[in-house]
Protein backbone atom coordinates (compact mmCIF):
# COMPACT_ATOMS: atom_id res chain seq x y z
CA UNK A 1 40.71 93.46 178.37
CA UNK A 2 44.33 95.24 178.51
CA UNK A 3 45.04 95.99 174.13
CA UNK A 4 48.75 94.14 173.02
CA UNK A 5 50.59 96.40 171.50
CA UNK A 6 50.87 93.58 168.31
CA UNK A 7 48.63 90.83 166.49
CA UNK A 8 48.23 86.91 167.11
CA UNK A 9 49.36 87.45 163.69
CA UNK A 10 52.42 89.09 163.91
CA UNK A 11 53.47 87.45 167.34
CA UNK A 12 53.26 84.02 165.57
CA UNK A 13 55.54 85.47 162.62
CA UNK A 14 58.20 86.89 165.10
CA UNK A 15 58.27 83.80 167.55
CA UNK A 16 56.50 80.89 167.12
CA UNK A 17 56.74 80.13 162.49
CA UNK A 18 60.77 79.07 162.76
CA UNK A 19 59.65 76.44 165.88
CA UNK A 20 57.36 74.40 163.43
CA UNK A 21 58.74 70.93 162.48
CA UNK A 22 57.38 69.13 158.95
CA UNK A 23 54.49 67.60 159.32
CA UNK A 24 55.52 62.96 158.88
CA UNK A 25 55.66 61.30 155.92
CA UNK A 26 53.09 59.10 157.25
CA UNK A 27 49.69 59.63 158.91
CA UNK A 28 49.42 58.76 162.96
CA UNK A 29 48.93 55.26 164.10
CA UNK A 30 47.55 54.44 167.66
CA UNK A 31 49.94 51.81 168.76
CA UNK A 32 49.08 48.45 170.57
CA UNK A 33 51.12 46.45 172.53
CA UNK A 34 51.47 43.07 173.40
CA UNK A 35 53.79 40.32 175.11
CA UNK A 36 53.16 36.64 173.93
CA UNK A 37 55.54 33.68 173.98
CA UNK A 38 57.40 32.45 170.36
CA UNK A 39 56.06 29.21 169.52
CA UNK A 40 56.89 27.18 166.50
CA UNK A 41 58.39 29.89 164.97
CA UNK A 42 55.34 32.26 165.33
CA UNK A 43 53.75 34.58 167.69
CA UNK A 44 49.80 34.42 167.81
CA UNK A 45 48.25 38.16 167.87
CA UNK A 46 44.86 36.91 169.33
CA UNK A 47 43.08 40.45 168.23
CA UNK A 48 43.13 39.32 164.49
CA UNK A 49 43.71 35.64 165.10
CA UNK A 50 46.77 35.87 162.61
CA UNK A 51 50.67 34.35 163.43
CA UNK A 52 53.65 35.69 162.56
CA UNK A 53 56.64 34.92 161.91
CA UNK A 54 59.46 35.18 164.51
CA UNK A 55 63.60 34.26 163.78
CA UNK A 56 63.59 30.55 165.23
CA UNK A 57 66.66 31.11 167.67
CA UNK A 58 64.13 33.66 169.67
CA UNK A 59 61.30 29.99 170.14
CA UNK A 60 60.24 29.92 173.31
CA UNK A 61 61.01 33.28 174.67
CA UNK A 62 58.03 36.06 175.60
CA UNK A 63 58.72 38.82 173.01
CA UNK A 64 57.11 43.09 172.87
CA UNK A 65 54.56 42.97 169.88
CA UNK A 66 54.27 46.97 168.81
CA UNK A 67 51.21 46.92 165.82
CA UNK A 68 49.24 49.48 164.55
CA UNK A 69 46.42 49.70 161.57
CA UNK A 70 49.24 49.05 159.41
CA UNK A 71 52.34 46.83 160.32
CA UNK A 72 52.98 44.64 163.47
CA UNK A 73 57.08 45.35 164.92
CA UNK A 74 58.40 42.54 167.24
CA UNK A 75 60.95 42.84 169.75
CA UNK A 76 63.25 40.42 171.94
CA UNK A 77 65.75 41.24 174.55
CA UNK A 78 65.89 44.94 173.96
CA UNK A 79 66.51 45.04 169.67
CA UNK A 80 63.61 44.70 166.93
CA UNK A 81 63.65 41.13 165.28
CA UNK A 82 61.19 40.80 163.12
CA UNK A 83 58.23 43.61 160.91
CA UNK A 84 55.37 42.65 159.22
CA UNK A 85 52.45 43.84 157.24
CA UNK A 86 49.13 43.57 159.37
CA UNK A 87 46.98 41.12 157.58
CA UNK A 88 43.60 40.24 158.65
CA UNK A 89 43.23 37.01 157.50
CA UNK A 90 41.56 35.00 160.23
CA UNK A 91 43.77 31.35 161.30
CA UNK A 92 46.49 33.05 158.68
CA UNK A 93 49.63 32.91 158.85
CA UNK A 94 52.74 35.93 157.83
CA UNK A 95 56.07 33.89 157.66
CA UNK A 96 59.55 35.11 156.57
CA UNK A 97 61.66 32.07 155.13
CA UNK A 98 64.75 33.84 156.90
CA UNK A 99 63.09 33.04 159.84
CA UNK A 100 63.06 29.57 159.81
CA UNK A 101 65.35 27.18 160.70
CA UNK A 102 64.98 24.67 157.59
CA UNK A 103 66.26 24.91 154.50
CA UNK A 104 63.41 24.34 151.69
CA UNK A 105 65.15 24.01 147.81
CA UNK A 106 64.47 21.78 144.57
CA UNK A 107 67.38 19.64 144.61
CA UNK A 108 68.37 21.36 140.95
CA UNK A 109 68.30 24.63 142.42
CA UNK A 110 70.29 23.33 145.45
CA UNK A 111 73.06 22.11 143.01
CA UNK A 112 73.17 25.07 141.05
CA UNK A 113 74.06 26.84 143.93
CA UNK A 114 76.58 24.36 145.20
CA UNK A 115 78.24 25.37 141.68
CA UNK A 116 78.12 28.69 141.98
CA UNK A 117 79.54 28.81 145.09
CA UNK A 118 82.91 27.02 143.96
CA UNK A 119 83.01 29.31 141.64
CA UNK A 120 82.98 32.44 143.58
CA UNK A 121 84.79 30.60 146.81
CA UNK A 122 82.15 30.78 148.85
CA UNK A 123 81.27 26.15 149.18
CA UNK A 124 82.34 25.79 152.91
CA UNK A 125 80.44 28.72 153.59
CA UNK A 126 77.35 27.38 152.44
CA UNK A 127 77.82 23.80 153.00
CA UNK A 128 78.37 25.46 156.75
CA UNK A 129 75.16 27.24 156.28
CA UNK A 130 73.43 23.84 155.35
CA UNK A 131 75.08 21.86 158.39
CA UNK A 132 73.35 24.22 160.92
CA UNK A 133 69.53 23.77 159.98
CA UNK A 134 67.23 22.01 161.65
CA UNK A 135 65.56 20.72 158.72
CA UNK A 136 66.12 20.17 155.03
CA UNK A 137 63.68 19.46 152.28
CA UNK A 138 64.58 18.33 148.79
CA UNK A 139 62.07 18.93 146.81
CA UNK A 140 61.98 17.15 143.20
CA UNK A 141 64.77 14.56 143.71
CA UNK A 142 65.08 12.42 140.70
CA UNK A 143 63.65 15.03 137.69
CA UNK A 144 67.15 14.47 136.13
CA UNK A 145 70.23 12.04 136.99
CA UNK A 146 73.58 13.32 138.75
CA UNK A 147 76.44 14.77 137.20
CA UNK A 148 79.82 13.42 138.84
CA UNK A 149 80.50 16.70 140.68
CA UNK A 150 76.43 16.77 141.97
CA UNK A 151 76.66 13.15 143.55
CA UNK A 152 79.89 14.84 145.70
CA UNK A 153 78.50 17.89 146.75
CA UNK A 154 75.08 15.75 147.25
CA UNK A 155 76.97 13.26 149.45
CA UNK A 156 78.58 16.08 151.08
CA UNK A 157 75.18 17.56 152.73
CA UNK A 158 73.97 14.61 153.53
CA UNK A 159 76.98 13.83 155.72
CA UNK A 160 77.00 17.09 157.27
CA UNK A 161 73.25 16.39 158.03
CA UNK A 162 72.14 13.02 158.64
CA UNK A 163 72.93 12.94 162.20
CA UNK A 164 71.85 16.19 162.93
CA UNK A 165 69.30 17.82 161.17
CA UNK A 166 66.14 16.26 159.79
CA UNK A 167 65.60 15.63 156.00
CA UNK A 168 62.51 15.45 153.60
CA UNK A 169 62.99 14.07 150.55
CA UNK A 170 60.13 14.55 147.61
CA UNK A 171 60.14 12.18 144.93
CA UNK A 172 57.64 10.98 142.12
CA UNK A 173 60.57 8.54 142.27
CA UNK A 174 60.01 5.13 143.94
CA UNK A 175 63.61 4.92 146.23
CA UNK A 176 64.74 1.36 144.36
CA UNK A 177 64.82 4.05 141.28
CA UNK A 178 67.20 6.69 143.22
CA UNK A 179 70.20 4.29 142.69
CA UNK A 180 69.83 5.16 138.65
CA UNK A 181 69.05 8.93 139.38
CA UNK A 182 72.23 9.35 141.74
CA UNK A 183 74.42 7.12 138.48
CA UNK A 184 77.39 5.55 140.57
CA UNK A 185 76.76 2.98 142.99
CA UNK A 186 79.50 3.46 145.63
CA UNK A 187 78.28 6.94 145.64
CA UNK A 188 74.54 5.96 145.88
CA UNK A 189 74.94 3.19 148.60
CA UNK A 190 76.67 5.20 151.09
CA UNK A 191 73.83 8.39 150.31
CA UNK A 192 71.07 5.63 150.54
CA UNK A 193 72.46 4.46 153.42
CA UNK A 194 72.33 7.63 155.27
CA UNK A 195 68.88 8.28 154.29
CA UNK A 196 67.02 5.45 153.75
CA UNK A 197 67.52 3.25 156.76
CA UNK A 198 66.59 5.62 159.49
CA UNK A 199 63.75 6.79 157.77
CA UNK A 200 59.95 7.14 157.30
CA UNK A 201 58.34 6.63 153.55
CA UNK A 202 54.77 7.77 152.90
CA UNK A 203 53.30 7.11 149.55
CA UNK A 204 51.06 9.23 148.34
CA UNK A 205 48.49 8.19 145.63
CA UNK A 206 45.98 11.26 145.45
CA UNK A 207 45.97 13.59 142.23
CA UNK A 208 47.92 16.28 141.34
CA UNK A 209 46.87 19.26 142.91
CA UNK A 210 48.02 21.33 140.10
CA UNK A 211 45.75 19.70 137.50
CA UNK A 212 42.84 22.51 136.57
CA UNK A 213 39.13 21.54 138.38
């Protein structure tokens, strides 16, 4: 063996220190791939048996599933669309409510933000918003009765939306009592009249699932 005329040591110092890079902020994953079809809003990784959540207006199209340990990336057409947290869960599902293409609110709530948005200028906007889902659910119609501004901006959804989306409406309200909930009847008939005669009613008469067992 020929003797260098320096150290490992003092080789490393003079050329090889200022090329190290900081070690990541996170600890290496082995990446996975996969390339299933969106359906019903959902891809289905079959190695955990899990879905998640996909935005609806990429249903039907194959997308690139990237997961690790850790997180699951999904990709359409060439740009990431959707992260989630890996989860385990067998037959479980990960969903992101932006993802859908309903809109799910308590009727309250729904009206509050009707009324916030005239205040800040924003109504068309939303009631725009509202006219392109799919589906709407009104959850907890009939808790209190209409104020005179509610029963417009209520009539104004539904006439955005009866012909083009479809609507749940949840009620511990029979629907002869929803003429006295909406309070004026020229208002009411042409709301009922949207809704009720092109629709399906299911009673239910189990118990609450919220009482204690």
């Amino acid at each position: 063996m020929h003797r260098k005329p320096w150290c490992r040591e003092e080789r490393f110092l003079a050329a090889e220190k200022t090329l190290l890079a900081a070690l990541p902020q996170t600890g290496f994953e082995v990446k996975y791939y996969s390339e299933p079809t969106v359906a019903n809003n959902h891809i289905y990784l079959g190695k955990d048996k899990h879905y998640y959540s996909v935005p609806f207006a990429y249903v039907g199209i194959k997308v690139k599933v990237i997961y690790t340990r850790s997180m699951v990336y999904i990709y359409a057409r060439g740009k990431q669309v959707a992260v989630h947290i890996r989860s385990y869960v067998m037959a479980g599902y990960n969903t992101d409510k932006e993802h859908l293409s309903s809109h799910h609110r308590h009727l309250q709530k729904l009206l509050l933000k009707t009324k916030m948005s005239r205040i800040d200028g924003t109504i068309y906007k939303f009631f725009k918003k509202l006219s392109k889902a799919e589906l709407l659910i009104f959850d907890d119609f009939g808790l209190t009765h209409l104020e005179q501004q509610q029963r417009m901006d209520f009539m104004e959804i539904i006439e955005d939306t009866h012909a083009s989306a479809a609507t749940i409406i949840a009620s511990q309200l029979p629907v002869a009592n929803w003429y006295d909930v909406i309070g004026e009847e020229t208002i009411a008939d042409a709301i009922l009249d949207r809704m009720v005669h092109t629709s399906y009613g299911i009673e239910l008469k189990a118990e609450s699932l919220r009482k204690k067992r």
